[in-house]
C-alpha atoms as a PDB file:
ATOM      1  CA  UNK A   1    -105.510 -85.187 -14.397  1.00  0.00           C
ATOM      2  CA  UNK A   2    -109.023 -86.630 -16.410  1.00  0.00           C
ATOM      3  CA  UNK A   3    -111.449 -88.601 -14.682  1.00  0.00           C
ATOM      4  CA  UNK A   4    -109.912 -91.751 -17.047  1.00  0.00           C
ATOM      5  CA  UNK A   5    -106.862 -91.276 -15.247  1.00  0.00           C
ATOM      6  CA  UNK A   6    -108.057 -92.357 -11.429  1.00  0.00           C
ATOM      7  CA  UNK A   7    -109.120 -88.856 -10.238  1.00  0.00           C
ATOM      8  CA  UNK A   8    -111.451 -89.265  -7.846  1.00  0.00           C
ATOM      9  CA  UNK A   9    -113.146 -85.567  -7.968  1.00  0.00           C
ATOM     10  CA  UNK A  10    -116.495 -84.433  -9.237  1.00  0.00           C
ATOM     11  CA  UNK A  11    -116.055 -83.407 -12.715  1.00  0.00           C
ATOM     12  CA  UNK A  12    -116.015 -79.723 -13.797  1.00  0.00           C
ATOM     13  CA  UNK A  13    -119.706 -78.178 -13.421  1.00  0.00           C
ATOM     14  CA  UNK A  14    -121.677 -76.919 -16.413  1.00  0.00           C
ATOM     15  CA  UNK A  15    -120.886 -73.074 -17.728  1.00  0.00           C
ATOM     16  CA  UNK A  16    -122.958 -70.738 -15.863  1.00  0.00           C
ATOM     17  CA  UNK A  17    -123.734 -72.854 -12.903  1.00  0.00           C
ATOM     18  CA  UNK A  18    -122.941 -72.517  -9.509  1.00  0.00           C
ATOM     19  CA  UNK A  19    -121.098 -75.430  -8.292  1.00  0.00           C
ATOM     20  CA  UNK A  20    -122.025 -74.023  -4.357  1.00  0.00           C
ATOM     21  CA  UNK A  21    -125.562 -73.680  -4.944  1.00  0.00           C
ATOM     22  CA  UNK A  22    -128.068 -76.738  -4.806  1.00  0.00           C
ATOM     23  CA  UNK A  23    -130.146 -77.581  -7.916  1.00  0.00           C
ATOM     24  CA  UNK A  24    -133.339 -76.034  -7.938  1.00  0.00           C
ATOM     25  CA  UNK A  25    -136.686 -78.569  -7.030  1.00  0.00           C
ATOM     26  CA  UNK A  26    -139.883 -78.013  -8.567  1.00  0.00           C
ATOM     27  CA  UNK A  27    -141.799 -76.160  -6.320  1.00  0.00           C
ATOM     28  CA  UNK A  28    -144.721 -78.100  -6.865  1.00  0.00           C
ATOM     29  CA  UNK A  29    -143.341 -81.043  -5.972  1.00  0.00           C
ATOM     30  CA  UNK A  30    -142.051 -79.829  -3.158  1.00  0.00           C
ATOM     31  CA  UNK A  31    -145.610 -78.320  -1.692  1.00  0.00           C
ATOM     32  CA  UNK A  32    -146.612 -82.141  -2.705  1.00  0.00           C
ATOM     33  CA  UNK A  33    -144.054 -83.492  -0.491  1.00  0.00           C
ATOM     34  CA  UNK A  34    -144.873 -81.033   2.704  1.00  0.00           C
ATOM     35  CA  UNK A  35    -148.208 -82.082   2.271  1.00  0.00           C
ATOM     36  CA  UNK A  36    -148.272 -85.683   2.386  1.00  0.00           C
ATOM     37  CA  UNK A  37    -145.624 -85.518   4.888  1.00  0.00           C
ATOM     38  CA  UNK A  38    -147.750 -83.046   7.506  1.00  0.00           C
ATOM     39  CA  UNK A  39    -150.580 -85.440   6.620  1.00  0.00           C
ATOM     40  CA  UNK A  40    -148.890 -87.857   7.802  1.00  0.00           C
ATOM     41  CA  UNK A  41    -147.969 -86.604  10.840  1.00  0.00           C
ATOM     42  CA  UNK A  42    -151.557 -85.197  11.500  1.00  0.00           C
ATOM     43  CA  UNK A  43    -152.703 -89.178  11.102  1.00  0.00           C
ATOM     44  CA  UNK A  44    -150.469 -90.338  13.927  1.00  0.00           C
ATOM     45  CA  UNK A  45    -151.381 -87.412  16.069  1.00  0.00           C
ATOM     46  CA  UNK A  46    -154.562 -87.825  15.984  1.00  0.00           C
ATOM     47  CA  UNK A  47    -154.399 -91.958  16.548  1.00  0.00           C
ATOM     48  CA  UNK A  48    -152.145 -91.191  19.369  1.00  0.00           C
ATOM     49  CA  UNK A  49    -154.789 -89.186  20.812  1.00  0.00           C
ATOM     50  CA  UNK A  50    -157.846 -91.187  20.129  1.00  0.00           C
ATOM     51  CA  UNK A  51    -156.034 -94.229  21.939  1.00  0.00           C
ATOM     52  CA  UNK A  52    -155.079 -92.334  25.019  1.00  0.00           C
ATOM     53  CA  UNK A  53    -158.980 -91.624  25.214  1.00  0.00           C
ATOM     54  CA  UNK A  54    -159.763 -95.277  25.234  1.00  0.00           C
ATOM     55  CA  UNK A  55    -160.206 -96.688  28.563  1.00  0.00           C
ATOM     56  CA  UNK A  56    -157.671 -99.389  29.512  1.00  0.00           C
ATOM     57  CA  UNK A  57    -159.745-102.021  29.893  1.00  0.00           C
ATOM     58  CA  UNK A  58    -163.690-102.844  28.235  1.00  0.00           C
ATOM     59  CA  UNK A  59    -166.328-101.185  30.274  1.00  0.00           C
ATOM     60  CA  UNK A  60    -168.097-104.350  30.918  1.00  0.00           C
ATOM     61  CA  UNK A  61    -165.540-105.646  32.885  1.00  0.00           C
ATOM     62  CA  UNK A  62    -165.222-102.762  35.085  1.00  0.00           C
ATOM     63  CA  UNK A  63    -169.388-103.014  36.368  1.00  0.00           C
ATOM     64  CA  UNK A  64    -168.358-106.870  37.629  1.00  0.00           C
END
């Protein structure tokens, strides 16, 4: 059964590929990607922690 004839499977992988195996990713797009995305996380961090080292309320109202 084709494709044309309502088969709803993937058609037939290319010669000499492996159907179980995922396509390869440029590896320099990948390093890319890790970076930005550690960057990322690094940038919230480090907001996170600069607002827990804020004092709740303005010093000036604390002295009245």
């Amino acid at each position: 059964m084709t494709l044309a004839e309502g088969n709803d499977s993937h058609p037939p992988a290319p010669p000499g590929s492996d159907p179980k195996r995922p396509a390869r990713v440029n590896p320099w797009l990948m390093a890319a990607l890790s970076f930005a995305a550690g960057l990322a996380v690094a940038l919230v961090l480090d907001y996170i922690l600069y607002r827990v080292g804020l004092p709740s309320k303005p010093f000036i109202y604390v002295a009245f």
